[in-house]
PDB file of N, CA and C in Angstrom:
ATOM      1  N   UNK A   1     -10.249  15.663 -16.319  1.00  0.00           N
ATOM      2  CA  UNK A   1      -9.461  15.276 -15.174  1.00  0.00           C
ATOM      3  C   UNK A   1      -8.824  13.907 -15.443  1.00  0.00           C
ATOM      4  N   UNK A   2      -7.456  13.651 -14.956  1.00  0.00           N
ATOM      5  CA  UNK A   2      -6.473  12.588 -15.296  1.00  0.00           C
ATOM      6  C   UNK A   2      -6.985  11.773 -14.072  1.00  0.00           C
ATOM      7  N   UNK A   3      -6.736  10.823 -13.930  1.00  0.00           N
ATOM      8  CA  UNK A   3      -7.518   9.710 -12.645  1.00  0.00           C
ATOM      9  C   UNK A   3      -6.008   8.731 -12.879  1.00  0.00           C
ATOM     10  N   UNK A   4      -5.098   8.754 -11.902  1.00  0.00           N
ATOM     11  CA  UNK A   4      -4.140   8.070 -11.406  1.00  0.00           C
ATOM     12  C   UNK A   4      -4.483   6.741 -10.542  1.00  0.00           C
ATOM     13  N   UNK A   5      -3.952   5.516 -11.344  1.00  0.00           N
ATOM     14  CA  UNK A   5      -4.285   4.438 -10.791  1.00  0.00           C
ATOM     15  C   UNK A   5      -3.141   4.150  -9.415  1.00  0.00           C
ATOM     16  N   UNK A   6      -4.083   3.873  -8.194  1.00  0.00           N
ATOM     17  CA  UNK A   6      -3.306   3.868  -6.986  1.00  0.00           C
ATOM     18  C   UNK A   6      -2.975   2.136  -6.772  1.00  0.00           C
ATOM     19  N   UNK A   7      -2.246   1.235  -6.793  1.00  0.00           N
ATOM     20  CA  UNK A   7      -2.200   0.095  -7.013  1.00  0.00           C
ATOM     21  C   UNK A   7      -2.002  -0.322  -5.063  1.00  0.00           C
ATOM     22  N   UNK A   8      -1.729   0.315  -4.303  1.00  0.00           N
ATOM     23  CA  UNK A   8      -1.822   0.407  -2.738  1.00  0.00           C
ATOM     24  C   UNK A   8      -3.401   0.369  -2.546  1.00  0.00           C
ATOM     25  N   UNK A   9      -3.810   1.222  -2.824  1.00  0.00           N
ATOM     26  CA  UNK A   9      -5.190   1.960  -2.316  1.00  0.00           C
ATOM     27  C   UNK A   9      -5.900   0.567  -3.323  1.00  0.00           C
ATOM     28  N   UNK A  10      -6.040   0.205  -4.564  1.00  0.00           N
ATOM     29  CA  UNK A  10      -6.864  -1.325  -4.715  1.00  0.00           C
ATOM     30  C   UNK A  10      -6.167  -2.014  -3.889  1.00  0.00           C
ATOM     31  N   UNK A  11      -4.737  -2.569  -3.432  1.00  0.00           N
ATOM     32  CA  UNK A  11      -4.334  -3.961  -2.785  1.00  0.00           C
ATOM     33  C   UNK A  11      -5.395  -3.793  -1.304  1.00  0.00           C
ATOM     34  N   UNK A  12      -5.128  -2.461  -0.823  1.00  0.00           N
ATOM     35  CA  UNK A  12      -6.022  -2.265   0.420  1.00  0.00           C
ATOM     36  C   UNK A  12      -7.463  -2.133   0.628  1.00  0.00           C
ATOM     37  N   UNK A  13      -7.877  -2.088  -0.366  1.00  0.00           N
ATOM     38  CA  UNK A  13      -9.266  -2.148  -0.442  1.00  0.00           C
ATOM     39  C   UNK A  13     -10.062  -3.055  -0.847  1.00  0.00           C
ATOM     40  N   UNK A  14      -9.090  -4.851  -1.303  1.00  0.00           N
ATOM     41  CA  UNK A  14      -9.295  -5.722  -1.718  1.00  0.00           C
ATOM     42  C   UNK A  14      -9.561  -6.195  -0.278  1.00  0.00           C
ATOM     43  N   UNK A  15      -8.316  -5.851   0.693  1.00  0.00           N
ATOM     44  CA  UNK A  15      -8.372  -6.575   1.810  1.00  0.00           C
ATOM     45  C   UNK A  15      -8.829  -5.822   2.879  1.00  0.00           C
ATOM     46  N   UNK A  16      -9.547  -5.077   3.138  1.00  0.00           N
ATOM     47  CA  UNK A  16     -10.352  -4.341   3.668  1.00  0.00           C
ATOM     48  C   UNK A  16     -11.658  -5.130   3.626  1.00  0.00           C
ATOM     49  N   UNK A  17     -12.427  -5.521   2.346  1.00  0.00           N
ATOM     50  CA  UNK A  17     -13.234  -5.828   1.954  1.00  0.00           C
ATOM     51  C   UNK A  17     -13.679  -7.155   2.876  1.00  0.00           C
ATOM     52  N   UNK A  18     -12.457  -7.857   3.413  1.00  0.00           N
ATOM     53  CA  UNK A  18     -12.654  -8.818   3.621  1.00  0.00           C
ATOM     54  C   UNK A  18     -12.417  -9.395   5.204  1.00  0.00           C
ATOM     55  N   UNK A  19     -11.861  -8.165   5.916  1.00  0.00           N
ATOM     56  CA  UNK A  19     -11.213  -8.204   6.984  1.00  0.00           C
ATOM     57  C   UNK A  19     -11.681  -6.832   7.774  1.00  0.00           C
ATOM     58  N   UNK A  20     -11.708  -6.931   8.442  1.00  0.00           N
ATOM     59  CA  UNK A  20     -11.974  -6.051   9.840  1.00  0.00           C
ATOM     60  C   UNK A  20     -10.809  -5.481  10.532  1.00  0.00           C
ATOM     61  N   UNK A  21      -9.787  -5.835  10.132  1.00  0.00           N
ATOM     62  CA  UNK A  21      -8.546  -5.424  10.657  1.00  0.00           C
ATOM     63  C   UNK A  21      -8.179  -4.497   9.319  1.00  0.00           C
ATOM     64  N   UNK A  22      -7.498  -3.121   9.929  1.00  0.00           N
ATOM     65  CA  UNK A  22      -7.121  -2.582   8.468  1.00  0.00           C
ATOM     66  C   UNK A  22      -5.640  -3.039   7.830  1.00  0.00           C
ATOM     67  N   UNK A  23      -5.612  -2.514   7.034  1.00  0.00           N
ATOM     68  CA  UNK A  23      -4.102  -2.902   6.403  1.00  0.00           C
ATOM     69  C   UNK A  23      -3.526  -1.329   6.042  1.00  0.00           C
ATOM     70  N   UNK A  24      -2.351  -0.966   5.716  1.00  0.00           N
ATOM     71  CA  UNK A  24      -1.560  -0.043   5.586  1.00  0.00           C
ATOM     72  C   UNK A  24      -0.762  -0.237   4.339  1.00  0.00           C
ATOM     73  N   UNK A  25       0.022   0.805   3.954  1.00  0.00           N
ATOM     74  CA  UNK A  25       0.735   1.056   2.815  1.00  0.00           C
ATOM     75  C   UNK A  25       2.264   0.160   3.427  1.00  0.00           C
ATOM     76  N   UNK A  26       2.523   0.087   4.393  1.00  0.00           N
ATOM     77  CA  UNK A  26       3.506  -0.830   5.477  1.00  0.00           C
ATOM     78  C   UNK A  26       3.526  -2.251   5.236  1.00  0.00           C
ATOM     79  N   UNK A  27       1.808  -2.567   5.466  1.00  0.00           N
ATOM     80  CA  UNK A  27       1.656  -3.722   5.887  1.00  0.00           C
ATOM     81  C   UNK A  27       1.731  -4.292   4.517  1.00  0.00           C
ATOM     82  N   UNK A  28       1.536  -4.136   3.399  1.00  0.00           N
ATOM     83  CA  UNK A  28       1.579  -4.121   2.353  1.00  0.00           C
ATOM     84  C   UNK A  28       2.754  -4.249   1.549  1.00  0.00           C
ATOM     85  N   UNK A  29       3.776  -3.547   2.018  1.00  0.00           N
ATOM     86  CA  UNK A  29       5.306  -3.780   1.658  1.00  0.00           C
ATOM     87  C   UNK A  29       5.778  -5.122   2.071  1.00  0.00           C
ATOM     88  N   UNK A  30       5.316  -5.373   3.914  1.00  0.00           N
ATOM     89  CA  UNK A  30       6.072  -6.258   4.296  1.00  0.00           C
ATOM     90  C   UNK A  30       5.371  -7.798   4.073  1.00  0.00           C
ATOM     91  N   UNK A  31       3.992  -7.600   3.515  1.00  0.00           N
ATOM     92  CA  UNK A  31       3.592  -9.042   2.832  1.00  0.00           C
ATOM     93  C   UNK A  31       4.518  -9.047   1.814  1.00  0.00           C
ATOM     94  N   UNK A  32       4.133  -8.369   0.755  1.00  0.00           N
ATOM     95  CA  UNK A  32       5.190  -8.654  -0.662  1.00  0.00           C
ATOM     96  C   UNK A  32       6.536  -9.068  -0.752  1.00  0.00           C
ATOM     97  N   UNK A  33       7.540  -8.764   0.340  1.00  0.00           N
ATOM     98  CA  UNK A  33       8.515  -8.525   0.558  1.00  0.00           C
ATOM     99  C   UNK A  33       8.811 -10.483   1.288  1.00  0.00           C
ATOM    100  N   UNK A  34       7.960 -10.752   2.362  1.00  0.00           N
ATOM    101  CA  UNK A  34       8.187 -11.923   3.046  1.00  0.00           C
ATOM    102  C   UNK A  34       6.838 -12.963   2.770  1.00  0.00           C
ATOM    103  N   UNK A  35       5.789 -12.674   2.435  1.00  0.00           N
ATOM    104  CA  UNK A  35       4.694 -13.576   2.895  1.00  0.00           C
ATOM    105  C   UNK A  35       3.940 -13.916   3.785  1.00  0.00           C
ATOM    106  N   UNK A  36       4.360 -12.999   4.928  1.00  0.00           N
ATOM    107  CA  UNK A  36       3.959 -13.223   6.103  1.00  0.00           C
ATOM    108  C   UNK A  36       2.693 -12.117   6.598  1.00  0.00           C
ATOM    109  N   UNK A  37       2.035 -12.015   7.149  1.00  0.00           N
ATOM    110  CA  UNK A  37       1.704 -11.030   7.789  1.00  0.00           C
ATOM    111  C   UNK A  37       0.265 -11.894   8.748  1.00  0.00           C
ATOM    112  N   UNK A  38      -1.023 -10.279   8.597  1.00  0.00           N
ATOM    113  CA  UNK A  38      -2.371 -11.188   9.027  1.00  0.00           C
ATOM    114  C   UNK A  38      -2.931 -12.052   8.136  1.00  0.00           C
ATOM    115  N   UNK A  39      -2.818 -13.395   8.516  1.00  0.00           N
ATOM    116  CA  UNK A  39      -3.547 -14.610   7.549  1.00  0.00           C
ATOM    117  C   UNK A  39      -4.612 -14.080   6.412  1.00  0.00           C
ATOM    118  N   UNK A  40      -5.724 -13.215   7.022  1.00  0.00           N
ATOM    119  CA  UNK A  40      -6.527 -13.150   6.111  1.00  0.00           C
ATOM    120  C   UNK A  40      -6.344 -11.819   4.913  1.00  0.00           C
ATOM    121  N   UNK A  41      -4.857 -11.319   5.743  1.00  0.00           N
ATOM    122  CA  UNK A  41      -4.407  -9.959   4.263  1.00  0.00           C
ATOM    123  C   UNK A  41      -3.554 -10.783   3.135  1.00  0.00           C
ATOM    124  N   UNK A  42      -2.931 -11.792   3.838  1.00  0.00           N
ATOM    125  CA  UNK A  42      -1.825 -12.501   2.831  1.00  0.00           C
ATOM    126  C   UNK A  42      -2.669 -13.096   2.128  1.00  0.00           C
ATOM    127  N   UNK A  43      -3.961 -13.748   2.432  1.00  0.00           N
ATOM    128  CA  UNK A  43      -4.371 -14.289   0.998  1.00  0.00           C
ATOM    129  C   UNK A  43      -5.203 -13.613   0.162  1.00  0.00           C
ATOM    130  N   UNK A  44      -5.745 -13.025   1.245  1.00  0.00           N
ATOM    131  CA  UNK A  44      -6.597 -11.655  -0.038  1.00  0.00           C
ATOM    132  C   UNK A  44      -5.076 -11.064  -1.162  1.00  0.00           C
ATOM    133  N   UNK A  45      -4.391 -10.765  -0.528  1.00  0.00           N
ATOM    134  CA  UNK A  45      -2.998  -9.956  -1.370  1.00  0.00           C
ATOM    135  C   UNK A  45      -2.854 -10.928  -2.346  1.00  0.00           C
ATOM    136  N   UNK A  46      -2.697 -11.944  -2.065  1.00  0.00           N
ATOM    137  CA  UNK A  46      -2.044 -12.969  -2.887  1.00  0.00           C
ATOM    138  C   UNK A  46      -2.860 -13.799  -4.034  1.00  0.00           C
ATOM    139  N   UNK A  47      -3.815 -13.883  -3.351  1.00  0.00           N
ATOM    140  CA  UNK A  47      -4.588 -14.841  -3.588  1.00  0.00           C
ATOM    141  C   UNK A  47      -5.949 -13.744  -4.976  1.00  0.00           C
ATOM    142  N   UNK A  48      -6.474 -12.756  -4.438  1.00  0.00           N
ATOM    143  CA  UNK A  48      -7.278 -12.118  -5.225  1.00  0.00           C
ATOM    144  C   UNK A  48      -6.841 -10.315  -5.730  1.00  0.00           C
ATOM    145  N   UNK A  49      -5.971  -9.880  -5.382  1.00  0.00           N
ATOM    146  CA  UNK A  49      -5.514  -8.894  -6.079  1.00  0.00           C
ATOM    147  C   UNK A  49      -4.591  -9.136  -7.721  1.00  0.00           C
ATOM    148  N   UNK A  50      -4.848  -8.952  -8.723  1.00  0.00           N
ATOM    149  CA  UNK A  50      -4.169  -8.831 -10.008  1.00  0.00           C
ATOM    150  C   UNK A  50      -3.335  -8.548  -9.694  1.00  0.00           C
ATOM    151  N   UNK A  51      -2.505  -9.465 -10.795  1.00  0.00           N
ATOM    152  CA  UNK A  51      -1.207  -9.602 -11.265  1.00  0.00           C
ATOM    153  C   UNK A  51      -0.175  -8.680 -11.619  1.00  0.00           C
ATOM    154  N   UNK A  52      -1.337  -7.697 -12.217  1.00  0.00           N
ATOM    155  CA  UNK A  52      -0.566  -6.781 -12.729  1.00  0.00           C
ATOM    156  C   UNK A  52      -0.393  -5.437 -11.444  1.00  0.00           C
ATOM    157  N   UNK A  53      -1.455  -5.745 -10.819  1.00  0.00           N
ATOM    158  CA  UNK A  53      -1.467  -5.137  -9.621  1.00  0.00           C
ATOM    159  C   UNK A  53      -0.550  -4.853  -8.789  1.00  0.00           C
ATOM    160  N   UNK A  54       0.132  -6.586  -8.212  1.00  0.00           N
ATOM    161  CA  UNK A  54       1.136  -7.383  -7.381  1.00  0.00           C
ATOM    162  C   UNK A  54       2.321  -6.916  -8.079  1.00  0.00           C
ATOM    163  N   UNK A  55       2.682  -6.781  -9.267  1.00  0.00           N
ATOM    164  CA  UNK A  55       3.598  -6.521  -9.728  1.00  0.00           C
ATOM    165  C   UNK A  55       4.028  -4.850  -9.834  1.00  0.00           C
ATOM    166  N   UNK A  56       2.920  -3.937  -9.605  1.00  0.00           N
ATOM    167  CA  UNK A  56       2.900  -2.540  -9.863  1.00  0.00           C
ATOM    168  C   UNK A  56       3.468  -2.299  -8.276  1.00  0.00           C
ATOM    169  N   UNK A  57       2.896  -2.575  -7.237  1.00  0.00           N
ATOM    170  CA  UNK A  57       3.314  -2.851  -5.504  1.00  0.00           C
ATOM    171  C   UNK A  57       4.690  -2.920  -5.918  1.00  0.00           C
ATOM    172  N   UNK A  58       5.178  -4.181  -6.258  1.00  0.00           N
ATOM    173  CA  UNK A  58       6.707  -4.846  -6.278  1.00  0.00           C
ATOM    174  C   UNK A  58       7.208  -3.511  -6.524  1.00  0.00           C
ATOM    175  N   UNK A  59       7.365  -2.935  -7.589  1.00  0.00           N
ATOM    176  CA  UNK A  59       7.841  -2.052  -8.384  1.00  0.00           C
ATOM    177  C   UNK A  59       7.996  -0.566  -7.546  1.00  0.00           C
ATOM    178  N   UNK A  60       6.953  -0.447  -6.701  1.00  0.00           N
ATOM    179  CA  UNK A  60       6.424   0.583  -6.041  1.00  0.00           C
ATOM    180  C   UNK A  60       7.434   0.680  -5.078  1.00  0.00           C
ATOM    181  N   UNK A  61       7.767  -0.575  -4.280  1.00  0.00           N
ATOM    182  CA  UNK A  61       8.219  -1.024  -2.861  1.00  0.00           C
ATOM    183  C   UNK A  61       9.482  -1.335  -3.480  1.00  0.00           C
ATOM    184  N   UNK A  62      10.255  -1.329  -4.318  1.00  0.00           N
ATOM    185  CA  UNK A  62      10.903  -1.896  -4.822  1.00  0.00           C
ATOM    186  C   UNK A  62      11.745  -3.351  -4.410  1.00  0.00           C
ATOM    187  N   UNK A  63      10.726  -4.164  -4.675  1.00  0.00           N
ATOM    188  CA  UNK A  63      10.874  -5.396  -4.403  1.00  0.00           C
ATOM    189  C   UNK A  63      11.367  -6.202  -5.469  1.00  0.00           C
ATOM    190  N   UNK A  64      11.854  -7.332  -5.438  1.00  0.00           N
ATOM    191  CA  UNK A  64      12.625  -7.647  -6.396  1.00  0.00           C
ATOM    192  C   UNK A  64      11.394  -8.755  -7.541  1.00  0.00           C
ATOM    193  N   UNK A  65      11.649  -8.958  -8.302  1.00  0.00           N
ATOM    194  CA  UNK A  65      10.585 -10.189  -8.610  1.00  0.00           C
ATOM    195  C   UNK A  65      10.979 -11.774  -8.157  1.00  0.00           C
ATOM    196  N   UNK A  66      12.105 -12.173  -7.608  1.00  0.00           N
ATOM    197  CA  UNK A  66      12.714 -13.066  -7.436  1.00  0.00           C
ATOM    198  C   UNK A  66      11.909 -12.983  -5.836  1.00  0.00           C
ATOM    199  N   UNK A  67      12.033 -12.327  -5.208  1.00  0.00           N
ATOM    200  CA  UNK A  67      11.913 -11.284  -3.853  1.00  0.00           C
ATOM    201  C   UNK A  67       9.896 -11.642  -3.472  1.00  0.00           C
ATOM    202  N   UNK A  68       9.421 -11.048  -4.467  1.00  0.00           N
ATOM    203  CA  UNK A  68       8.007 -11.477  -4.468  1.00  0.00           C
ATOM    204  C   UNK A  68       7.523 -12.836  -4.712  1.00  0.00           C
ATOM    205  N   UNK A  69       8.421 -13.489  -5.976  1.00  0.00           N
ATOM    206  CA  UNK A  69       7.594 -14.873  -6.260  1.00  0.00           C
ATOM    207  C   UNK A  69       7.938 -15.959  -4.882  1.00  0.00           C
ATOM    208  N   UNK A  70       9.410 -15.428  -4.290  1.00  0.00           N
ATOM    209  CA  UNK A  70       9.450 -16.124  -2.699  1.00  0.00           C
ATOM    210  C   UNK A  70       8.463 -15.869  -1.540  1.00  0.00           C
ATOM    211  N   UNK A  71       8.099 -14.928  -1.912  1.00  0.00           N
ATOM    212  CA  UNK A  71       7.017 -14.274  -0.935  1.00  0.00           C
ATOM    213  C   UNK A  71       5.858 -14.913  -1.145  1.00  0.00           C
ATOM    214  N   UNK A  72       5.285 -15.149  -2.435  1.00  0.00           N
ATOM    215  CA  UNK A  72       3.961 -15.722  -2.775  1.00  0.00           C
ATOM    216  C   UNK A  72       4.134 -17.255  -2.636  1.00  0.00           C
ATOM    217  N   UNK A  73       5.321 -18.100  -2.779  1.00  0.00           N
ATOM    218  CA  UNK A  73       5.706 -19.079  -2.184  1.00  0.00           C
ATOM    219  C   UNK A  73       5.583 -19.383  -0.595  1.00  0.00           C
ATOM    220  N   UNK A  74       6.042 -18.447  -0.040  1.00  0.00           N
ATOM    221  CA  UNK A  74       5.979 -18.383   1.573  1.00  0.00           C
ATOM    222  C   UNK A  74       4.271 -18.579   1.966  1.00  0.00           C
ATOM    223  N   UNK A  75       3.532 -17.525   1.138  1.00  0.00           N
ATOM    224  CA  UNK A  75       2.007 -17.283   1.555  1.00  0.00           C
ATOM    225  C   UNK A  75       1.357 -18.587   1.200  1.00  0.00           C
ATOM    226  N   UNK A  76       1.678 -19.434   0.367  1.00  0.00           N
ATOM    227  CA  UNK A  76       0.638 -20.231  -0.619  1.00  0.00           C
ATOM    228  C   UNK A  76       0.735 -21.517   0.739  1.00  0.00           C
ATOM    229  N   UNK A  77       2.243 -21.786   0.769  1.00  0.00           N
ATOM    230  CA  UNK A  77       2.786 -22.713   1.799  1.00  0.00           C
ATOM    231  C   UNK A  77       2.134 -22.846   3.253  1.00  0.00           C
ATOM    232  N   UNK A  78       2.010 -21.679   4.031  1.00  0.00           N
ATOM    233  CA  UNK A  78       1.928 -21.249   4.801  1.00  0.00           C
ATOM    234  C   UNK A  78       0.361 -20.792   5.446  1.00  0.00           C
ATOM    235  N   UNK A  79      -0.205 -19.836   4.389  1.00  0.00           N
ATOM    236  CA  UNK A  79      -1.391 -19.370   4.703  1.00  0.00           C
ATOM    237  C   UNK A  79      -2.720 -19.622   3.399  1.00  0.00           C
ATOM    238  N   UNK A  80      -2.425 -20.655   2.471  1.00  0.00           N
ATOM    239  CA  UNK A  80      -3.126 -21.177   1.910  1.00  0.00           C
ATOM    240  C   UNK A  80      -3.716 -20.307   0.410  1.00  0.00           C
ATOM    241  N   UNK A  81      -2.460 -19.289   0.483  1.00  0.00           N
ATOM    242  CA  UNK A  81      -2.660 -18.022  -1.064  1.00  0.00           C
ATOM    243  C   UNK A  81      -2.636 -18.963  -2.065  1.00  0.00           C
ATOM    244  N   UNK A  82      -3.564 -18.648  -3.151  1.00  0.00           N
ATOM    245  CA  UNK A  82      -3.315 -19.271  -4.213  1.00  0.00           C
ATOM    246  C   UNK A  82      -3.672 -18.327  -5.434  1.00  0.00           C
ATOM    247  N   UNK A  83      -2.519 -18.221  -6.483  1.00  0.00           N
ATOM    248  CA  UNK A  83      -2.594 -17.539  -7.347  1.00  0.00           C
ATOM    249  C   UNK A  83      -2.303 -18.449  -8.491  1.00  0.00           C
ATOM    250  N   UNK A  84      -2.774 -18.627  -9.759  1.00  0.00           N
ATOM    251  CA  UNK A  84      -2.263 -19.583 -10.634  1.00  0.00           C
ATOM    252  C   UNK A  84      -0.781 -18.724 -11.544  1.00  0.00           C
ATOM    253  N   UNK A  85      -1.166 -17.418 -11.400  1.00  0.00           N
ATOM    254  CA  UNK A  85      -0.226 -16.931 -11.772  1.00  0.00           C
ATOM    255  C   UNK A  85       1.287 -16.525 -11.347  1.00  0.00           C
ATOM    256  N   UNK A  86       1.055 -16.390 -10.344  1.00  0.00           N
ATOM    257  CA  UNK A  86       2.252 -16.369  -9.489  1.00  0.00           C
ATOM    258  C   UNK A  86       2.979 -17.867  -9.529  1.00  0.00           C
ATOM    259  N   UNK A  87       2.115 -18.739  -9.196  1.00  0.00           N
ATOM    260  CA  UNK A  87       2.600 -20.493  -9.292  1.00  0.00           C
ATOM    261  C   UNK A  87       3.843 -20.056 -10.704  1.00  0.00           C
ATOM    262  N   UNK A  88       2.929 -19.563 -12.129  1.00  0.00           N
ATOM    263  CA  UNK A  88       3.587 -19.970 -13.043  1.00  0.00           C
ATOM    264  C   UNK A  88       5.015 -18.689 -12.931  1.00  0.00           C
ATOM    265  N   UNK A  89       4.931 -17.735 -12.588  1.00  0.00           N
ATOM    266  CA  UNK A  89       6.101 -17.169 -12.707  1.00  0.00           C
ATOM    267  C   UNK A  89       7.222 -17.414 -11.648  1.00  0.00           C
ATOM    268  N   UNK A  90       6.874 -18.366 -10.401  1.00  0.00           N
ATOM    269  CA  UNK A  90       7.561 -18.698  -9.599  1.00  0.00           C
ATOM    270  C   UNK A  90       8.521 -20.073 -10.278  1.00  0.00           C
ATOM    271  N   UNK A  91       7.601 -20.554 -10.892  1.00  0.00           N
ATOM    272  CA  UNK A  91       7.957 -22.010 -11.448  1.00  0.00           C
ATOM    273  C   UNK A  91       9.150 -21.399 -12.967  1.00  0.00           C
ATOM    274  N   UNK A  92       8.672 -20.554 -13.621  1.00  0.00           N
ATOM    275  CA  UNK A  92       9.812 -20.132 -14.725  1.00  0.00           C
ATOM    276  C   UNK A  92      10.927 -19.527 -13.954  1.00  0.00           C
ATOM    277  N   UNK A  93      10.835 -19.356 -13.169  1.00  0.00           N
ATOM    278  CA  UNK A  93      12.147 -18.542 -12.519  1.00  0.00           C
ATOM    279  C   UNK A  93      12.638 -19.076 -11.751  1.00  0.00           C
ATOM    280  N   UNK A  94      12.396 -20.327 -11.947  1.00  0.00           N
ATOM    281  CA  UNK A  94      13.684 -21.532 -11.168  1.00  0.00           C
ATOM    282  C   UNK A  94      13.038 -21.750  -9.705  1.00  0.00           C
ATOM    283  N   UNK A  95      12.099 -20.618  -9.307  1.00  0.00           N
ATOM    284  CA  UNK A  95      11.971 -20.917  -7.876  1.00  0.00           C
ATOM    285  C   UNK A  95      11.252 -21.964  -7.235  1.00  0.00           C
ATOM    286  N   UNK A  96      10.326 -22.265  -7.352  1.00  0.00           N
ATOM    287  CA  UNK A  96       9.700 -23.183  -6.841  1.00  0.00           C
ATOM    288  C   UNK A  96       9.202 -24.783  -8.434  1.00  0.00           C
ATOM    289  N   UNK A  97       8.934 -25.962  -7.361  1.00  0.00           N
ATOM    290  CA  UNK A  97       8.809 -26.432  -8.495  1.00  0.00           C
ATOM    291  C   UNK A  97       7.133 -27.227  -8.220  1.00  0.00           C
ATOM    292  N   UNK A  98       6.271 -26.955  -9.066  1.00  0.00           N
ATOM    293  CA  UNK A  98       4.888 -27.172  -8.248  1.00  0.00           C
ATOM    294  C   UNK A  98       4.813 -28.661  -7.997  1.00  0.00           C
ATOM    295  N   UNK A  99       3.549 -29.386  -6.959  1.00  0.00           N
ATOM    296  CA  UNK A  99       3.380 -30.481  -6.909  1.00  0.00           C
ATOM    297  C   UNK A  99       3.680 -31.248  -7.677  1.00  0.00           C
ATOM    298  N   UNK A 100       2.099 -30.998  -9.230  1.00  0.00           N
ATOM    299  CA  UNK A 100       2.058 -31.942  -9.601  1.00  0.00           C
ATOM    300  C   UNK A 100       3.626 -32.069 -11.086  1.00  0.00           C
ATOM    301  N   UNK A 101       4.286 -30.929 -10.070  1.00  0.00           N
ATOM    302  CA  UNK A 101       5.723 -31.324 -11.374  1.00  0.00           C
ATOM    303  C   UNK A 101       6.474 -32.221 -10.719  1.00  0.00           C
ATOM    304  N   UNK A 102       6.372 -32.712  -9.482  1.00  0.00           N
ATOM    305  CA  UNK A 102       7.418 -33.478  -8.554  1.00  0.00           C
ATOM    306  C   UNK A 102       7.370 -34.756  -8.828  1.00  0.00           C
ATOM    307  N   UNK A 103       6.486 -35.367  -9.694  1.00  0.00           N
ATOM    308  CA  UNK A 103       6.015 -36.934  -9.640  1.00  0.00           C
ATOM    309  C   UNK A 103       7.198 -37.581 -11.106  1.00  0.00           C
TER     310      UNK A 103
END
């Protein structure tokens, strides 16, 4: 038997794990997409789901990568996501420029 990796079904079950409120295949688009959503899904999403994960979603939802690294910008700002990886692909792609690069 072939076993199809569901990259929804881990983002939701990361944040399930952690929250009492459920999350959806929806709710899930519209974090990636803006950054926004329930505080404690945006940083589970952001913050502890893989990279390669976040990026399989993007792809899924067809979100842009320009589109997401604003999004993980919005969350980090906002609701305290922290990904080191996202930092760095936000930062190569012109978008954001981190703290300690501002000095």
């Amino acid at each position: 038997m072939v076993k199809i990796f569901d990259s929804a079904a881990t983002a939701i079950s990361a944040i399930e794990n952690v929250s009492k409120i459920s999350a959806s295949k929806a709710d899930l688009k519209g974090m990636l997409a803006t950054g926004t959503g329930e505080p404690s899904h945006v940083r589970v999403l952001f913050g502890e789901v893989d990279l390669a994960t976040l990026m399989q979603l993007a792809i899924d939802f067809k979100i842009s990568d320009a589109a997401l690294a604003r999004a993980y910008l919005h969350a980090r700002e906002v609701y305290g996501a922290y990904n080191p990886e996202m930092d760095e692909i936000a930062q190569e792609m012109g978008i954001a420029v981190l703290p300690s690069d501002a000095t």
